[in-house]
PDB file of N, CA and C in Angstrom:
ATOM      1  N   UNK A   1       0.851  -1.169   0.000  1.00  0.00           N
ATOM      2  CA  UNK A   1       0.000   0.000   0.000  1.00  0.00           C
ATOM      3  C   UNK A   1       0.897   1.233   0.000  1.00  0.00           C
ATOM      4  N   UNK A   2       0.869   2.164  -0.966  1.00  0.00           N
ATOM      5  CA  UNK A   2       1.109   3.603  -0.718  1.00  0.00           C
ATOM      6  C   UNK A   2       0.299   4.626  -0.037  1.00  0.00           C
ATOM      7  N   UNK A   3       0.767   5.357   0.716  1.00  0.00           N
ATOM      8  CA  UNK A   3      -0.028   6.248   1.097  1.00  0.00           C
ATOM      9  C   UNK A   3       1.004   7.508   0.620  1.00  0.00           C
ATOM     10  N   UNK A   4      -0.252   8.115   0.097  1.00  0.00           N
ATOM     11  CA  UNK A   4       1.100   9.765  -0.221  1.00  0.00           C
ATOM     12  C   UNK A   4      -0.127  11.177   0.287  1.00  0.00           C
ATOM     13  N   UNK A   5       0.757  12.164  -0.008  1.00  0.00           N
ATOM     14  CA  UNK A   5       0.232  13.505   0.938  1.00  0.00           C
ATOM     15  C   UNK A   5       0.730  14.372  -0.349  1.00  0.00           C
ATOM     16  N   UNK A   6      -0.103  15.100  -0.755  1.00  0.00           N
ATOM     17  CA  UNK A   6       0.502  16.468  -1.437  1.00  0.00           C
ATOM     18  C   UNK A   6      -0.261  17.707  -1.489  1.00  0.00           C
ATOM     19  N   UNK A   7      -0.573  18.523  -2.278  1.00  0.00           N
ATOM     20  CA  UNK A   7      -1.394  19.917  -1.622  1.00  0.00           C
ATOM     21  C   UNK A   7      -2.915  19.914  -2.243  1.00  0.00           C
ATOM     22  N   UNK A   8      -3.165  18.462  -3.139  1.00  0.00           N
ATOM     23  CA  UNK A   8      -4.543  18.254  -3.105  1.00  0.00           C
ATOM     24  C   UNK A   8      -5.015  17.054  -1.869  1.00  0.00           C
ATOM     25  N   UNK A   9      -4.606  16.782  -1.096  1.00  0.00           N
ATOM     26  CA  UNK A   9      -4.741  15.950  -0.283  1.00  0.00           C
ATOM     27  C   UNK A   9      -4.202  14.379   0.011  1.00  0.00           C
ATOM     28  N   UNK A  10      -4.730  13.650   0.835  1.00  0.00           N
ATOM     29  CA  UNK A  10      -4.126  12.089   0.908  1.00  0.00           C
ATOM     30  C   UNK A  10      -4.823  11.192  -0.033  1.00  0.00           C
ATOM     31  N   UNK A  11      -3.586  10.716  -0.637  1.00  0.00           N
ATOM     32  CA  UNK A  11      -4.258   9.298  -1.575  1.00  0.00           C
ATOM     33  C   UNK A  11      -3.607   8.031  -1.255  1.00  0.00           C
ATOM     34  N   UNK A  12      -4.462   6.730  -1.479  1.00  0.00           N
ATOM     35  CA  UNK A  12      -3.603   5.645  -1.215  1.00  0.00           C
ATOM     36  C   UNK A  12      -3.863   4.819  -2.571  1.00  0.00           C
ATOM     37  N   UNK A  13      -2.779   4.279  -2.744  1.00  0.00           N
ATOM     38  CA  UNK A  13      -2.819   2.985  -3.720  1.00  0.00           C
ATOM     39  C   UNK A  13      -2.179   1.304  -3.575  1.00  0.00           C
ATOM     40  N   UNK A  14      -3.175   0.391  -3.702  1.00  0.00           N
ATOM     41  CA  UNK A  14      -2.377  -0.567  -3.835  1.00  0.00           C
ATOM     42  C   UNK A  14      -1.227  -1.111  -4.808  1.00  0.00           C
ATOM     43  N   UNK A  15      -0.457  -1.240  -4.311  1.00  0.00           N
ATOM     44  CA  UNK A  15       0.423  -1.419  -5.249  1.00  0.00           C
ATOM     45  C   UNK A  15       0.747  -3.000  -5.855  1.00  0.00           C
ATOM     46  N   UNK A  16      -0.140  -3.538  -6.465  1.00  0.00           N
ATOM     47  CA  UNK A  16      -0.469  -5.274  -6.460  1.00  0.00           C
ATOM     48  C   UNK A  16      -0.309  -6.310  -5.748  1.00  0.00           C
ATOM     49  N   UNK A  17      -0.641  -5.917  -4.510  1.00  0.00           N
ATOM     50  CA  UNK A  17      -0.282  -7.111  -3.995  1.00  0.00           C
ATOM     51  C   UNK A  17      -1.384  -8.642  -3.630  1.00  0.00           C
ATOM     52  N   UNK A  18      -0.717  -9.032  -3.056  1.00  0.00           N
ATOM     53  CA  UNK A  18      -1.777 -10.709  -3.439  1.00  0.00           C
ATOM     54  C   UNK A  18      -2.402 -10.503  -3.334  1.00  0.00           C
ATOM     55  N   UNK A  19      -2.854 -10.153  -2.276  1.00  0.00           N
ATOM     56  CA  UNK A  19      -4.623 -10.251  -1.518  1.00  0.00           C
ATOM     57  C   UNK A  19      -5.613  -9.135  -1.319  1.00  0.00           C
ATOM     58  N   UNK A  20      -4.808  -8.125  -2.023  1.00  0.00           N
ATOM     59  CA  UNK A  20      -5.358  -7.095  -2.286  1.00  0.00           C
ATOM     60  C   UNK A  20      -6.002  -6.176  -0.743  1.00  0.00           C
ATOM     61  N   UNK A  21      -6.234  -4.933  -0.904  1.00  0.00           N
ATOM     62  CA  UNK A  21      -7.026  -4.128  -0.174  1.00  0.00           C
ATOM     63  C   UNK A  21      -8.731  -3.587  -0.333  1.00  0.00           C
ATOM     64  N   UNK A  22      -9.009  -3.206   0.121  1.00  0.00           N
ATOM     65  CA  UNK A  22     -10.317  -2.721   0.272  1.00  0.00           C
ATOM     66  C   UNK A  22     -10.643  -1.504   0.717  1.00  0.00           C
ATOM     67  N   UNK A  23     -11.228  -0.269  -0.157  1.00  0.00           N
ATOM     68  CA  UNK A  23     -11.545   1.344   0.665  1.00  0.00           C
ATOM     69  C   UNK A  23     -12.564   1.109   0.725  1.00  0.00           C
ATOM     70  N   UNK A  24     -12.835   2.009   1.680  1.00  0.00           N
ATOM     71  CA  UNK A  24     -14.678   2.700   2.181  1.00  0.00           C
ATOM     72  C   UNK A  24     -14.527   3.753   2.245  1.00  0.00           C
ATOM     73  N   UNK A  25     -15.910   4.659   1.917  1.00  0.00           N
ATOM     74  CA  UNK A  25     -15.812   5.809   2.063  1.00  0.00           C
ATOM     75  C   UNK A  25     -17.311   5.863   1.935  1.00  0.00           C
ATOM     76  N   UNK A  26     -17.890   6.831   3.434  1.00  0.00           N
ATOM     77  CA  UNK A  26     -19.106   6.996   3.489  1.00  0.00           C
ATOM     78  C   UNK A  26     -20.296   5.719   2.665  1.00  0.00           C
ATOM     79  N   UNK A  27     -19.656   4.881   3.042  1.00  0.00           N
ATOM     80  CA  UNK A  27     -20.891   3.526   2.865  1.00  0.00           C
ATOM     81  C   UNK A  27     -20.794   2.851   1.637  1.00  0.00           C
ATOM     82  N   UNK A  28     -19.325   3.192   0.697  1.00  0.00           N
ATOM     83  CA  UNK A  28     -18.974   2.610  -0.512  1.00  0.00           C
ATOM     84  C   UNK A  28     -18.157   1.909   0.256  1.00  0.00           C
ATOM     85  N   UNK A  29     -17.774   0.544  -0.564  1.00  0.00           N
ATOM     86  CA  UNK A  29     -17.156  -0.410  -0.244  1.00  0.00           C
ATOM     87  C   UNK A  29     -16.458  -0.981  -1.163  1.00  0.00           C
ATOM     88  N   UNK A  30     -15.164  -1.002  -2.049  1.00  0.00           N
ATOM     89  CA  UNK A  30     -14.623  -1.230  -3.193  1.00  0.00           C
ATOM     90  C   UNK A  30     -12.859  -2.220  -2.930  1.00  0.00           C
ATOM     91  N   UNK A  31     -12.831  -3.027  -3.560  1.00  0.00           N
ATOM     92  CA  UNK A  31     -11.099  -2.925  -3.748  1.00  0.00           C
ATOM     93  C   UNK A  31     -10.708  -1.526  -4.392  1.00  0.00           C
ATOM     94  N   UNK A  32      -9.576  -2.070  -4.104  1.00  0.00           N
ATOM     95  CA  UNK A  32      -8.625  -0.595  -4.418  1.00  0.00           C
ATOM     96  C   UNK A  32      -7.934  -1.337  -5.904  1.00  0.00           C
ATOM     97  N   UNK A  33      -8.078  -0.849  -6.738  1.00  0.00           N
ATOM     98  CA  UNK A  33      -7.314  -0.759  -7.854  1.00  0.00           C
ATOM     99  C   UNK A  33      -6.091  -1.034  -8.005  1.00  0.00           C
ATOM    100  N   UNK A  34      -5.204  -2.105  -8.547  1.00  0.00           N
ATOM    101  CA  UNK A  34      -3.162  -2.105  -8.265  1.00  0.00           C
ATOM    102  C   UNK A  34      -3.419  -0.689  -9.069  1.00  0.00           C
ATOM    103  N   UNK A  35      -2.397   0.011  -8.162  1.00  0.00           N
ATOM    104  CA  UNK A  35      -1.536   1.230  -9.214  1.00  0.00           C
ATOM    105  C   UNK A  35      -2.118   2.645  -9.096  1.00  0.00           C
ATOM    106  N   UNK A  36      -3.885   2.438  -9.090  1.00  0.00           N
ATOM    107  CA  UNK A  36      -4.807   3.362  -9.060  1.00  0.00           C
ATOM    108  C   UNK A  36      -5.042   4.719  -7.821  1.00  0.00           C
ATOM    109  N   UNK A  37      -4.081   5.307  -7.903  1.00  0.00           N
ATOM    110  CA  UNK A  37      -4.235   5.899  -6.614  1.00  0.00           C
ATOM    111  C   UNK A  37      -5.562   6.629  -6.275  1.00  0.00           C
ATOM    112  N   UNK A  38      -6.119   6.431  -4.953  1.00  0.00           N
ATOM    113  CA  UNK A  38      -7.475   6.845  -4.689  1.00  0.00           C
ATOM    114  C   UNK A  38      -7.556   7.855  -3.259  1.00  0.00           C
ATOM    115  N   UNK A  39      -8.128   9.069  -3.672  1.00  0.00           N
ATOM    116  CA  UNK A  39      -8.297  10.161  -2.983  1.00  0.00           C
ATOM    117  C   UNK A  39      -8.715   9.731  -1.563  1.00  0.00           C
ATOM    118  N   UNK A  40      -8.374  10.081  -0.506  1.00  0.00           N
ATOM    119  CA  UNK A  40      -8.895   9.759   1.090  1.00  0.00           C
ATOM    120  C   UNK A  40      -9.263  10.558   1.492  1.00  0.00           C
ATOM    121  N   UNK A  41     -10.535  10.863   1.839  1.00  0.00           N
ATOM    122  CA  UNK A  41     -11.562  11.907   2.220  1.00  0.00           C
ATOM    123  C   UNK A  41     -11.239  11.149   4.221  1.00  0.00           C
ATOM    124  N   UNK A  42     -11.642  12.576   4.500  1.00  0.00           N
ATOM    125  CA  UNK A  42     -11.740  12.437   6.420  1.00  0.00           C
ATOM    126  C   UNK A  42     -13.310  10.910   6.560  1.00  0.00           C
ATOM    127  N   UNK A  43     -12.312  10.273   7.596  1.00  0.00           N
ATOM    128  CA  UNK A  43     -13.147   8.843   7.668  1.00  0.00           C
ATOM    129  C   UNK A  43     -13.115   7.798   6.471  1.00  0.00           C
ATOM    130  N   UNK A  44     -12.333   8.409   5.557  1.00  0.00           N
ATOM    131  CA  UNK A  44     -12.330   6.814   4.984  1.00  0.00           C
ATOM    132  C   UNK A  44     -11.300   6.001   5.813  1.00  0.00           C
ATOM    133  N   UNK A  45     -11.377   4.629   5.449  1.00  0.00           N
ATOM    134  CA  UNK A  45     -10.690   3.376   5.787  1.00  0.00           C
ATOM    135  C   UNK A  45     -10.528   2.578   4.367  1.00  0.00           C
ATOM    136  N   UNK A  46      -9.432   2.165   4.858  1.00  0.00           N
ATOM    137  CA  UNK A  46      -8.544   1.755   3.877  1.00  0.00           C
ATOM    138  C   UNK A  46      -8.371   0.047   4.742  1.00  0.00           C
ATOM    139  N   UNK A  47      -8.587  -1.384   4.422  1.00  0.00           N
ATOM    140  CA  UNK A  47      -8.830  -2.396   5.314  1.00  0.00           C
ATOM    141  C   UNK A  47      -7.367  -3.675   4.301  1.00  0.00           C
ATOM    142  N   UNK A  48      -6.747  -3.921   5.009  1.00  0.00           N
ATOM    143  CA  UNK A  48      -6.126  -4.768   4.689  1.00  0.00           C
ATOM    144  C   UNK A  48      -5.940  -6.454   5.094  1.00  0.00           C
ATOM    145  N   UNK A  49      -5.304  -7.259   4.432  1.00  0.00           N
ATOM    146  CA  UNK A  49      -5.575  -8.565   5.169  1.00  0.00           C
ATOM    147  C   UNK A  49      -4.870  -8.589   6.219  1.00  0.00           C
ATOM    148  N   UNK A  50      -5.207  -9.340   7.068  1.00  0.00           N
ATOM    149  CA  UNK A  50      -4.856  -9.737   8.882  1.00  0.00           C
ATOM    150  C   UNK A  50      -5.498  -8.619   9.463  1.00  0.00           C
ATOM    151  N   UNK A  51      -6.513  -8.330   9.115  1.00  0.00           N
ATOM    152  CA  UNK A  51      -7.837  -7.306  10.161  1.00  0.00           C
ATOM    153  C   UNK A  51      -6.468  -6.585  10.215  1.00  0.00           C
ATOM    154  N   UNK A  52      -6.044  -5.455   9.397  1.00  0.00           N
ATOM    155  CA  UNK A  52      -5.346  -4.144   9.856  1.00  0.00           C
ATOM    156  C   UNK A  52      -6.113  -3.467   8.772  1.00  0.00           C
ATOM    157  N   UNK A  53      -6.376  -2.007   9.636  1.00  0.00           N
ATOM    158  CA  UNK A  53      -7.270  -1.033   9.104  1.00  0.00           C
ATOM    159  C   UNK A  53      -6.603   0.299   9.052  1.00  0.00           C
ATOM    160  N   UNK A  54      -6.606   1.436   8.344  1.00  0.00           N
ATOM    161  CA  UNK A  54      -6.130   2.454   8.509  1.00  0.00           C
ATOM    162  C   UNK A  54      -7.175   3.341   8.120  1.00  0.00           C
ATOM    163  N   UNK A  55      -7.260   4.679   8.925  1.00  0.00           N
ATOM    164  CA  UNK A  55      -8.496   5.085   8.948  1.00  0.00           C
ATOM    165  C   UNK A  55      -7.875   6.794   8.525  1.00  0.00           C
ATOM    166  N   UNK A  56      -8.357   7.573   7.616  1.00  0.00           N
ATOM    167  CA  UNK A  56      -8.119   9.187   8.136  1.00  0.00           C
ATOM    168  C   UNK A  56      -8.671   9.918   8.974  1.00  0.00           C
ATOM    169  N   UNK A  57      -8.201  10.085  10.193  1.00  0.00           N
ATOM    170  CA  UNK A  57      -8.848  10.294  11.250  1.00  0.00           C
ATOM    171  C   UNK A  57      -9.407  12.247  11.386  1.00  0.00           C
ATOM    172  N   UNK A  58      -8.136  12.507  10.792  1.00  0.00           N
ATOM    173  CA  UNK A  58      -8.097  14.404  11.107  1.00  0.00           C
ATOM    174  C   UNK A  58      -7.404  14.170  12.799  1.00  0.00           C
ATOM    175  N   UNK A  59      -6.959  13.308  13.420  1.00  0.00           N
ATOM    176  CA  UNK A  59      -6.265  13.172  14.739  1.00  0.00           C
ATOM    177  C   UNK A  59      -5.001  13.641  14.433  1.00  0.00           C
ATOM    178  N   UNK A  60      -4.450  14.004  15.355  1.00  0.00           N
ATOM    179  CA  UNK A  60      -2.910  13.824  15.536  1.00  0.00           C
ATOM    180  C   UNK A  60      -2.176  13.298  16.612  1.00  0.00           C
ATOM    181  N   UNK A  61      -1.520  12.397  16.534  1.00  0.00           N
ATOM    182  CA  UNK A  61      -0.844  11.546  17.571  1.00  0.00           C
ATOM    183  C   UNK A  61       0.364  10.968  17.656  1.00  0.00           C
ATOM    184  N   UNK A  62       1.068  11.626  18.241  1.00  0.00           N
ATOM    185  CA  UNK A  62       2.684  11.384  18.580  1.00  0.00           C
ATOM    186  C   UNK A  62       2.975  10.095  17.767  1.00  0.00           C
ATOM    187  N   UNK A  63       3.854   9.555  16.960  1.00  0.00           N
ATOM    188  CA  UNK A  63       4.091   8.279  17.060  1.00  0.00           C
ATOM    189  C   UNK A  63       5.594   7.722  16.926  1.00  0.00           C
ATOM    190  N   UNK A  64       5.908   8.664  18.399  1.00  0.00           N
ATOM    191  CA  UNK A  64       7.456   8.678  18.466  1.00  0.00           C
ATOM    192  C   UNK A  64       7.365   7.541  20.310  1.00  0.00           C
ATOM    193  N   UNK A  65       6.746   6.994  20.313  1.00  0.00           N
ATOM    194  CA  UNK A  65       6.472   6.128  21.980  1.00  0.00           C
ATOM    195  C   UNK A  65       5.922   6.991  23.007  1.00  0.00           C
ATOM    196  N   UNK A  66       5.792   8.334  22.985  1.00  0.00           N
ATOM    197  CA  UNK A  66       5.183   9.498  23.738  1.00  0.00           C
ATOM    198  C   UNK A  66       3.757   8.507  24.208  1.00  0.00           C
ATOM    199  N   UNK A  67       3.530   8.971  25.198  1.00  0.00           N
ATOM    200  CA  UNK A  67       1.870   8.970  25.338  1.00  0.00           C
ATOM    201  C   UNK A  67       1.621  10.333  24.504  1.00  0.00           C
ATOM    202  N   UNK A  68       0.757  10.964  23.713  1.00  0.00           N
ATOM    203  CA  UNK A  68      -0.203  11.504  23.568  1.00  0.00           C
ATOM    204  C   UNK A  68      -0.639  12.349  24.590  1.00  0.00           C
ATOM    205  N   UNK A  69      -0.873  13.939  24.547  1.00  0.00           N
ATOM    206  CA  UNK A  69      -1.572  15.165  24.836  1.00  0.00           C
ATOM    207  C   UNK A  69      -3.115  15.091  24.726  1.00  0.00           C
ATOM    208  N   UNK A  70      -3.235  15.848  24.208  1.00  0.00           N
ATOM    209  CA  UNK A  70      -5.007  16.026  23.603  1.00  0.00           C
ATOM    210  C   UNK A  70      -4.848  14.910  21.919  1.00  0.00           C
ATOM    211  N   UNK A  71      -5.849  14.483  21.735  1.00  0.00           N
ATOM    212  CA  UNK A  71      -6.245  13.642  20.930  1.00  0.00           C
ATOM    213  C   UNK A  71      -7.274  14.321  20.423  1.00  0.00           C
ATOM    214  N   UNK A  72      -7.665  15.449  20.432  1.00  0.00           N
ATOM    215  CA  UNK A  72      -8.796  16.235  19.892  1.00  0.00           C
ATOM    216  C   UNK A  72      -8.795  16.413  18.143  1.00  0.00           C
ATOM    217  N   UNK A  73      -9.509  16.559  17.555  1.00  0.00           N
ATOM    218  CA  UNK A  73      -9.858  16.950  16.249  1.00  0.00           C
ATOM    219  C   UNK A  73      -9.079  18.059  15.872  1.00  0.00           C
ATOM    220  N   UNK A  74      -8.975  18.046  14.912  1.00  0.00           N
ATOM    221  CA  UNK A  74      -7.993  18.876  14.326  1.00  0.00           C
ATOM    222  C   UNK A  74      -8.511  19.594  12.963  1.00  0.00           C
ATOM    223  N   UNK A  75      -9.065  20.579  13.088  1.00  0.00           N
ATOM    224  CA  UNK A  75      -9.774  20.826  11.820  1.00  0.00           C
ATOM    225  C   UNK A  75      -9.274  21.336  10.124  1.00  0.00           C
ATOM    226  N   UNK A  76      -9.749  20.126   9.753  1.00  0.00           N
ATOM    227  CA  UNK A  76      -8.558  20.322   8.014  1.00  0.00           C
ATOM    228  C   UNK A  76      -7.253  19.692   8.126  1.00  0.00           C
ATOM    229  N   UNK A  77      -7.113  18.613   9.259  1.00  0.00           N
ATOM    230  CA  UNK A  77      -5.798  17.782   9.289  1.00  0.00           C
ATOM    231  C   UNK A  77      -5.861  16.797   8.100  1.00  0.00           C
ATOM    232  N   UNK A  78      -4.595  17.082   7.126  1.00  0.00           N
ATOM    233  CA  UNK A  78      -5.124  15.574   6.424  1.00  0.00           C
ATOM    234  C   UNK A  78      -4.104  14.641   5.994  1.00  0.00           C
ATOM    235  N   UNK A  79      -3.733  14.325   7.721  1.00  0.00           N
ATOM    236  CA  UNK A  79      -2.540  13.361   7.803  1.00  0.00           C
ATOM    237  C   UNK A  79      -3.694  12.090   7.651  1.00  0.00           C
ATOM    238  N   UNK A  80      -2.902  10.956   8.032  1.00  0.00           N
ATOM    239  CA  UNK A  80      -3.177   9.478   7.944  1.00  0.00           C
ATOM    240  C   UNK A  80      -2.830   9.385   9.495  1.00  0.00           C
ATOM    241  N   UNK A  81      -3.356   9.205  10.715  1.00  0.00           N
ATOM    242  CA  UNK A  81      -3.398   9.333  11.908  1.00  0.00           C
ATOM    243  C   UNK A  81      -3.289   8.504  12.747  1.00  0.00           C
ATOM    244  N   UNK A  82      -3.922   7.067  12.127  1.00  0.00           N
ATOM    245  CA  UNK A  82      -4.643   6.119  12.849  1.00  0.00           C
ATOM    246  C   UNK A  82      -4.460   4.289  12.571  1.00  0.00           C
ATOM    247  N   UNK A  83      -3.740   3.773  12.973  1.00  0.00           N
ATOM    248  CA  UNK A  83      -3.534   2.674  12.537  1.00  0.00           C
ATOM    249  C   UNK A  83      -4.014   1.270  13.108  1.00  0.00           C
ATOM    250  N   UNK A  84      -4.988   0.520  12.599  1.00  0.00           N
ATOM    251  CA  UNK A  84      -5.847   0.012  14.255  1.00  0.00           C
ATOM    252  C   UNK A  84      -5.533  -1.678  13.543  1.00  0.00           C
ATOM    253  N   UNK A  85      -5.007  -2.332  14.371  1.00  0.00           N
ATOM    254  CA  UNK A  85      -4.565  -3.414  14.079  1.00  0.00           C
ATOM    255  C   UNK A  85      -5.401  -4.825  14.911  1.00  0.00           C
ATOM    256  N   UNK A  86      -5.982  -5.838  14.400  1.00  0.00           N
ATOM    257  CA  UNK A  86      -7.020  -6.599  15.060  1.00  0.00           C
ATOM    258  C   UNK A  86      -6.807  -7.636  14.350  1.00  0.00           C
ATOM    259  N   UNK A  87      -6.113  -8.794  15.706  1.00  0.00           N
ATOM    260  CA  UNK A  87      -5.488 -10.023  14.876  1.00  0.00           C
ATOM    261  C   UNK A  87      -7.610 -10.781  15.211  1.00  0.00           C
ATOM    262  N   UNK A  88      -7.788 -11.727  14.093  1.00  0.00           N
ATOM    263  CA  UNK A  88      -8.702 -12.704  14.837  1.00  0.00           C
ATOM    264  C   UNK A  88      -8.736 -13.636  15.827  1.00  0.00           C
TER     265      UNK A  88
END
């Protein structure tokens, strides 16, 4: 998976791999295209195999081993924030 950032916003693409990925966005539900890079609007998720999910949160959160400050919203953040990992 790529994820990139530039001054129209975050996009991710799969980049072919086996088992492919899966976006959502507001109640669409699609694979992701090899190669196709696809725009990430606030709240999409991006779902990969072994239940790991990546979400655009608009959060910001240390991810240097810090605990974390405020975890509050961030308005017009449009990092990639959130990485939520869920073995079965």
């Amino acid at each position: 998976l790529a994820i990139a950032y530039d001054e129209d916003g975050v996009t991710v693409a799969d980049l072919g791999s086996r088992n492919g990925s899966t976006f959502r966005d507001r109640g669409d539900e699609r694979p992701l295209r090899p190669g196709a890079p696809e725009p990430m609007s606030h709240r999409a998720v991006v779902a990969l195999p072994g239940g790991i999910t990546i979400e655009r949160s608009g959060r910001s959160i240390p991810l240097d081993g810090e605990r974390p400050g405020s975890v509050e919203p961030i308005k017009d953040d449009r990092r990639v924030t959130r990485l939520l990992v869920t073995r079965p």
